[in-house]
N, C-alpha and C. Protein backbone atom coordinates (compact mmCIF):
# COMPACT_ATOMS: atom_id res chain seq x y z
N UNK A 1 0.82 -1.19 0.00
CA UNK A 1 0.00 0.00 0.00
C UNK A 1 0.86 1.25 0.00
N UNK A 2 2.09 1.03 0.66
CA UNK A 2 2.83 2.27 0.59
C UNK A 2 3.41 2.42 -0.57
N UNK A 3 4.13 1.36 -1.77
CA UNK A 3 4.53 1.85 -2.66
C UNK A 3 3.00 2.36 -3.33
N UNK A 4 2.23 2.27 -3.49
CA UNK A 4 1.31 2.70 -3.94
C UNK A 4 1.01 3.79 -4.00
N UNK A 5 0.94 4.61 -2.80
CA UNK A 5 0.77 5.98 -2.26
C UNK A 5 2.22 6.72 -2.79
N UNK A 6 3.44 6.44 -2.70
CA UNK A 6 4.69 6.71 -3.45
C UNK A 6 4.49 7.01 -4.84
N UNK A 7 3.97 5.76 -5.32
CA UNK A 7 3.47 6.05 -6.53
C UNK A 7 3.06 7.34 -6.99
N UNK A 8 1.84 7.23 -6.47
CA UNK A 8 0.76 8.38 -6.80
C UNK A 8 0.94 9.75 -6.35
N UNK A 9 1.98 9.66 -5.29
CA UNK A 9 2.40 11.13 -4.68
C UNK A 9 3.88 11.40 -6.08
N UNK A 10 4.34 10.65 -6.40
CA UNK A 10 5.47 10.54 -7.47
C UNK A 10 4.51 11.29 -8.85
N UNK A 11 3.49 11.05 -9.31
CA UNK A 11 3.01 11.00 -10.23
C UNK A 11 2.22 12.32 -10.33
N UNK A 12 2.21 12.88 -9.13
CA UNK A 12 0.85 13.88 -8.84
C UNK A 12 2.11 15.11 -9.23
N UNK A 13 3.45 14.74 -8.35
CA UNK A 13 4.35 16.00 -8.24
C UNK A 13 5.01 15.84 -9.86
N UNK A 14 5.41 15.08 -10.19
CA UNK A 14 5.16 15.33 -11.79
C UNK A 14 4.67 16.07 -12.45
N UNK A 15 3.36 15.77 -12.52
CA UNK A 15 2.67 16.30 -13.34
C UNK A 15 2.25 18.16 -12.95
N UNK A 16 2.36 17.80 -11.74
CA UNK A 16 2.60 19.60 -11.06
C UNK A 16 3.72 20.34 -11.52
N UNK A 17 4.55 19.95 -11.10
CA UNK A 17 5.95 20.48 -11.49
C UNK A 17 6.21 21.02 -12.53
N UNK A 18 5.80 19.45 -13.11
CA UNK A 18 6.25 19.89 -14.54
C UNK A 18 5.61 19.95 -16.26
N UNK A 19 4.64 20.51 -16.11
CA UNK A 19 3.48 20.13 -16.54
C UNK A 19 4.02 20.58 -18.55
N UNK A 20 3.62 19.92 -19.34
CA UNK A 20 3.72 20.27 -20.94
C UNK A 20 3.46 21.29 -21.43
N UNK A 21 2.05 22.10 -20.55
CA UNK A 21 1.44 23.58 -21.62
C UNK A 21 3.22 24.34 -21.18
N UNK A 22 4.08 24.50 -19.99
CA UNK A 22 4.53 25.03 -19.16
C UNK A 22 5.94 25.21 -20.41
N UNK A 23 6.17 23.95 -21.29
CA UNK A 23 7.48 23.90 -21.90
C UNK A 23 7.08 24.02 -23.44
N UNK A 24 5.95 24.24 -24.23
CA UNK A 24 5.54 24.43 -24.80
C UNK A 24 5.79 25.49 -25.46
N UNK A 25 6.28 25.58 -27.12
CA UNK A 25 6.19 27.33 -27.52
C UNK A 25 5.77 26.89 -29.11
N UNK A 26 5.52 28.47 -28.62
CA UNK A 26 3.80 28.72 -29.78
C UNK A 26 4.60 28.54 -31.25
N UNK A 27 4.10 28.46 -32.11
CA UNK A 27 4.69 28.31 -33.48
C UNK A 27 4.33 29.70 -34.13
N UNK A 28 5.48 30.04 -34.50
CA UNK A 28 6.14 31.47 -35.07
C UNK A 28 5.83 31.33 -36.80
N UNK A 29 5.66 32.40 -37.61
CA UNK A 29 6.03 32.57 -39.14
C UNK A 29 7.31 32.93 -39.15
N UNK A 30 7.57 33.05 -40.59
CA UNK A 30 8.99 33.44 -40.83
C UNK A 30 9.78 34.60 -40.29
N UNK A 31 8.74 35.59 -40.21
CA UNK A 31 9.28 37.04 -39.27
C UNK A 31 9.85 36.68 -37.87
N UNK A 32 9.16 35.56 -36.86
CA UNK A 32 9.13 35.74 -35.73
C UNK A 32 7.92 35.85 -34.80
N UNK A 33 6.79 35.96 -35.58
CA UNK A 33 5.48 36.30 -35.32
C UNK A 33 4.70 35.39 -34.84
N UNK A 34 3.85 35.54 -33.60
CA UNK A 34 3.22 34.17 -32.90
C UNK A 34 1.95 34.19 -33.98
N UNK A 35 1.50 32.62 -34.73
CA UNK A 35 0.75 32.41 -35.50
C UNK A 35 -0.69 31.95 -34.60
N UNK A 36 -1.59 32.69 -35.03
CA UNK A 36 -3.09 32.56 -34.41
C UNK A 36 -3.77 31.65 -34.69
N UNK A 37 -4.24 31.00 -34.12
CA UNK A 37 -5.39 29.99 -34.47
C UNK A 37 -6.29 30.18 -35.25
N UNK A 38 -6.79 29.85 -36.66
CA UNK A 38 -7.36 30.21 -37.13
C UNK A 38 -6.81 31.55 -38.30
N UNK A 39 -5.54 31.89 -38.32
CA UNK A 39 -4.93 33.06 -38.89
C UNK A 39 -5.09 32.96 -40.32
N UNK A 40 -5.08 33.99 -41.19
CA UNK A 40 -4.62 33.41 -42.81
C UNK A 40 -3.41 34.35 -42.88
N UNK A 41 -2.51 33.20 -44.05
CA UNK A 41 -1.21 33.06 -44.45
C UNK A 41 -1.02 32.89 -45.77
N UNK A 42 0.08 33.39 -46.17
CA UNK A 42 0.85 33.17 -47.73
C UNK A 42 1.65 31.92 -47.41
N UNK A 43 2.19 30.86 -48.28
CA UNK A 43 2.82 29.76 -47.94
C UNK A 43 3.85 29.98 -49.13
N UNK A 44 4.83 31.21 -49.06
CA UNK A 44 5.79 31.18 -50.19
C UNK A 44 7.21 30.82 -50.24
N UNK A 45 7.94 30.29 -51.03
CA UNK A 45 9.03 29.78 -51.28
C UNK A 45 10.20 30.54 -50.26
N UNK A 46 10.90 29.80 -49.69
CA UNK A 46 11.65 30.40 -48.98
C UNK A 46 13.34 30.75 -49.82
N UNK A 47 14.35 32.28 -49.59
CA UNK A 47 15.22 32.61 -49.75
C UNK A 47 14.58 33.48 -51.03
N UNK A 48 15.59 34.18 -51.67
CA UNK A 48 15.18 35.54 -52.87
C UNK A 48 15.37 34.88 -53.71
N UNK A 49 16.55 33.61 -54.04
CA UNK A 49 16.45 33.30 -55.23
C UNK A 49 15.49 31.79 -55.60
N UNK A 50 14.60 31.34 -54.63
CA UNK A 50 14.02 30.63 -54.88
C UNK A 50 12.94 30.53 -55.95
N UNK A 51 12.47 29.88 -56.92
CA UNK A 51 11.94 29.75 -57.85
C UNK A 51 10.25 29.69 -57.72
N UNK A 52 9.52 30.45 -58.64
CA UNK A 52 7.77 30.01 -58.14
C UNK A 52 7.86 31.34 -57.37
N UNK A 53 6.26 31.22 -56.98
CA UNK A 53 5.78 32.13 -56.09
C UNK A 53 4.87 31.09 -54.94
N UNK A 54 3.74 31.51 -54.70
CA UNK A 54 2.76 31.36 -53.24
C UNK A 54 2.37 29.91 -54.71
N UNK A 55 1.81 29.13 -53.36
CA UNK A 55 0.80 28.19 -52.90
C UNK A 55 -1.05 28.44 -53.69
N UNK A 56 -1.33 27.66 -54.34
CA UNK A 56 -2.68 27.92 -55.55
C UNK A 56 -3.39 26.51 -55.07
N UNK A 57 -4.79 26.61 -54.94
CA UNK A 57 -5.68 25.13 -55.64
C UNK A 57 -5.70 25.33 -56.89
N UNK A 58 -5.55 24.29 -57.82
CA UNK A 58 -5.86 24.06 -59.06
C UNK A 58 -6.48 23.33 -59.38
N UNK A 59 -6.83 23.58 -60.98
CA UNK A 59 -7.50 22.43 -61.41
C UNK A 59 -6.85 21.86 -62.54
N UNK A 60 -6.05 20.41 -62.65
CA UNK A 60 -5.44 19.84 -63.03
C UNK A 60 -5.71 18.76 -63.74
N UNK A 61 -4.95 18.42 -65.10
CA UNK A 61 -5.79 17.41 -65.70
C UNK A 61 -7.16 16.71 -66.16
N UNK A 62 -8.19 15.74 -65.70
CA UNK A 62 -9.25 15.99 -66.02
C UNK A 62 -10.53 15.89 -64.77
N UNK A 63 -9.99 16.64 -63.85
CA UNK A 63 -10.61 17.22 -62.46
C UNK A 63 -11.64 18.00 -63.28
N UNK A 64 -12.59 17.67 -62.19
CA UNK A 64 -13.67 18.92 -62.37
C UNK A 64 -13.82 20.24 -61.59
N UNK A 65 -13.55 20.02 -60.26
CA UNK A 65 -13.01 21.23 -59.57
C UNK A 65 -11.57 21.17 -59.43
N UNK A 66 -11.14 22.49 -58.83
CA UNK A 66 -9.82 22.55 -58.58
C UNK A 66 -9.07 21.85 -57.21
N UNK A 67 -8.64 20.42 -57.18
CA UNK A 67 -8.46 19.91 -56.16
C UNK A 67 -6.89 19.60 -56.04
N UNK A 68 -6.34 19.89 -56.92
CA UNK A 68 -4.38 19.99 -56.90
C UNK A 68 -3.76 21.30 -55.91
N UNK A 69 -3.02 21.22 -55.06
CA UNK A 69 -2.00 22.07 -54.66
C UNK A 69 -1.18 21.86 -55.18
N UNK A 70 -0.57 23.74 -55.95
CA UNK A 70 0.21 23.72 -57.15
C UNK A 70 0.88 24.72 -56.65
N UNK A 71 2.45 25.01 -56.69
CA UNK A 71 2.82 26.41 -56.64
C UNK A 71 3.01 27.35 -57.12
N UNK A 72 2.91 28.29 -57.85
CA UNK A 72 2.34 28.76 -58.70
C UNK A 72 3.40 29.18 -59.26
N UNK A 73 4.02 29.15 -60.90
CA UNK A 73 5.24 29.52 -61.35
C UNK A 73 5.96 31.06 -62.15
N UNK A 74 5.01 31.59 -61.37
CA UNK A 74 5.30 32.93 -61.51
C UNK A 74 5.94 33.59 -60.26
N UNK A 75 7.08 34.39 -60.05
CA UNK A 75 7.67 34.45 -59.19
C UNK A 75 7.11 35.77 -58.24
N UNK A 76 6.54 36.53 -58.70
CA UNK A 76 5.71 37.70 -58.25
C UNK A 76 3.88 37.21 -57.23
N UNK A 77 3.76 36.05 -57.64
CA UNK A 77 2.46 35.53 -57.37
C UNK A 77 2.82 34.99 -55.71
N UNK A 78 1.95 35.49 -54.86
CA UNK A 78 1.84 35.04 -53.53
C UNK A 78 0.71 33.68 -53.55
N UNK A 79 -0.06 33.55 -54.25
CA UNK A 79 -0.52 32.46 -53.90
C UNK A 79 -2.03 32.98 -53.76
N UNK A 80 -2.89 32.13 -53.15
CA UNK A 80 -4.18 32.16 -51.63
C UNK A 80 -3.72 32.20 -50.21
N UNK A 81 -4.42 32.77 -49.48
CA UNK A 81 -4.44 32.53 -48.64
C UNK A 81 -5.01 30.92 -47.70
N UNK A 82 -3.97 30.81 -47.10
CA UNK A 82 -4.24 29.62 -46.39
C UNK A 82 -4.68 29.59 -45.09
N UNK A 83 -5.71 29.18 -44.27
CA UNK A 83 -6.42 29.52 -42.71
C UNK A 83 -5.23 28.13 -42.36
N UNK A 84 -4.65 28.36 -41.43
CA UNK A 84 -3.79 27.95 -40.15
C UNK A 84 -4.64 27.93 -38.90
N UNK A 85 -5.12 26.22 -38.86
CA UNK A 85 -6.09 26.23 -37.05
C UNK A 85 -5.72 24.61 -36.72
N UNK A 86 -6.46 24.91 -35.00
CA UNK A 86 -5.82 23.57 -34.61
C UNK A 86 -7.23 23.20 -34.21
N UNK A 87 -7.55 22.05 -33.76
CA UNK A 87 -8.84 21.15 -33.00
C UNK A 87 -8.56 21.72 -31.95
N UNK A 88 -7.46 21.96 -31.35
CA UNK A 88 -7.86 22.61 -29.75
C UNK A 88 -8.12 24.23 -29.49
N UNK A 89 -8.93 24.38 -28.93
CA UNK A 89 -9.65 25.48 -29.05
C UNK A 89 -8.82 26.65 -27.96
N UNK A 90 -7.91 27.17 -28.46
CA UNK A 90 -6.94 28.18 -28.06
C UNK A 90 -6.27 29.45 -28.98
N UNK A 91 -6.21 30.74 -28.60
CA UNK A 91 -5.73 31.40 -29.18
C UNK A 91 -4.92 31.19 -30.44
N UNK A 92 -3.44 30.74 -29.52
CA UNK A 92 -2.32 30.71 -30.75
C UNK A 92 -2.55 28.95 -31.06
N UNK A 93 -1.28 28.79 -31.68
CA UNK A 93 -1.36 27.64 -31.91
C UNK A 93 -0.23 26.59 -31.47
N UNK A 94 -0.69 25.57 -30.63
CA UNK A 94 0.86 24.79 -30.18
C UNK A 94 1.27 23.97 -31.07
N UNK A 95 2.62 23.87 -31.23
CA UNK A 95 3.10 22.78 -31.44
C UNK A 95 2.06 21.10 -31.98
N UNK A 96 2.38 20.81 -33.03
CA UNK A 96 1.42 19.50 -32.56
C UNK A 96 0.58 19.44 -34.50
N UNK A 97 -0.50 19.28 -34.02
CA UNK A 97 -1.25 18.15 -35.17
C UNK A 97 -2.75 19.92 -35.25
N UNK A 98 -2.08 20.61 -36.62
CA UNK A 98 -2.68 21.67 -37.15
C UNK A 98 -3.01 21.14 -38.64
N UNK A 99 -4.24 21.89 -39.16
CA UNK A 99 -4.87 21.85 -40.28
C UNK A 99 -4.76 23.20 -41.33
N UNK A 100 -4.56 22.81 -42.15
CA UNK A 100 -4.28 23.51 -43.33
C UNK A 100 -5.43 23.68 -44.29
N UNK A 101 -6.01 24.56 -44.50
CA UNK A 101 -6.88 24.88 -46.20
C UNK A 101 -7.33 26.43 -46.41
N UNK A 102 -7.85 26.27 -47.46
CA UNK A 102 -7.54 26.92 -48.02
C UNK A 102 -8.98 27.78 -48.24
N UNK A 103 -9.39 29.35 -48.24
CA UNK A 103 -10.47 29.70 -47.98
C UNK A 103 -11.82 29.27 -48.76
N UNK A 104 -13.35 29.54 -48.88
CA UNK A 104 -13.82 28.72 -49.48
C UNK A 104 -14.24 30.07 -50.54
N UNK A 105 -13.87 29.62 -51.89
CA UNK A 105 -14.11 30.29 -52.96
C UNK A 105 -14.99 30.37 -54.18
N UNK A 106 -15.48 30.68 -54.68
CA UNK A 106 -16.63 29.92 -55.83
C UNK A 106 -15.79 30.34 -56.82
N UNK A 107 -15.56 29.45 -57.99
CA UNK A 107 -14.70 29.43 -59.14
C UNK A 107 -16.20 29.17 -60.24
N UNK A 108 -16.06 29.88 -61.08
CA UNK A 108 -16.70 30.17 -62.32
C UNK A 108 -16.37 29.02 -63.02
């Protein structure tokens, strides 16, 4: 019974101590900038001489809507905007398992 209570007093100060939100840091853009839950973003090629511009849905081959992510090969072109959010319902955004898409648009 006593390792038991050891146990659980072991396990309690753990998790007090030292708890995950505590060591946790928020995920930044390229500036440095804490990224918001839910934020929209350009997703463009990184360095000056990199090739392409921003991030596009397309419509590719014999698709009927535009369901390809393409980057777009014009070097001036930023792209769409992309919404950056997580399932957990918090300001910024931690570390971890975030969703990506893309706003909802009506294409002609």
């Amino acid at each position: 019974m006593a390792s038991a209570m050891l146990f659980a007093l072991f396990l309690f100060s753990a998790l007090t101590f030292y708890p995950p939100s505590t060591t946790a840091q928020p995920v930044t853009d390229g500036n440095g900038n804490i990224v918001k839950n839910g934020g929209r973003f350009y997703i463009l090629p990184s360095g000056l001489g990199a090739p392409g511009g921003g991030i596009r849905a397309l419509q590719t081959d014999n698709e009927t809507i535009p369901l390809s992510v393409v980057q777009s090969p014009f070097k001036g072109d930023i792209g769409l905007p992309i919404i950056i959010s997580s399932p957990i319902n918090t300001e910024f955004l931690p570390e971890g398992q975030v969703t990506l898409s893309f706003e909802h648009t009506i294409i002609d």
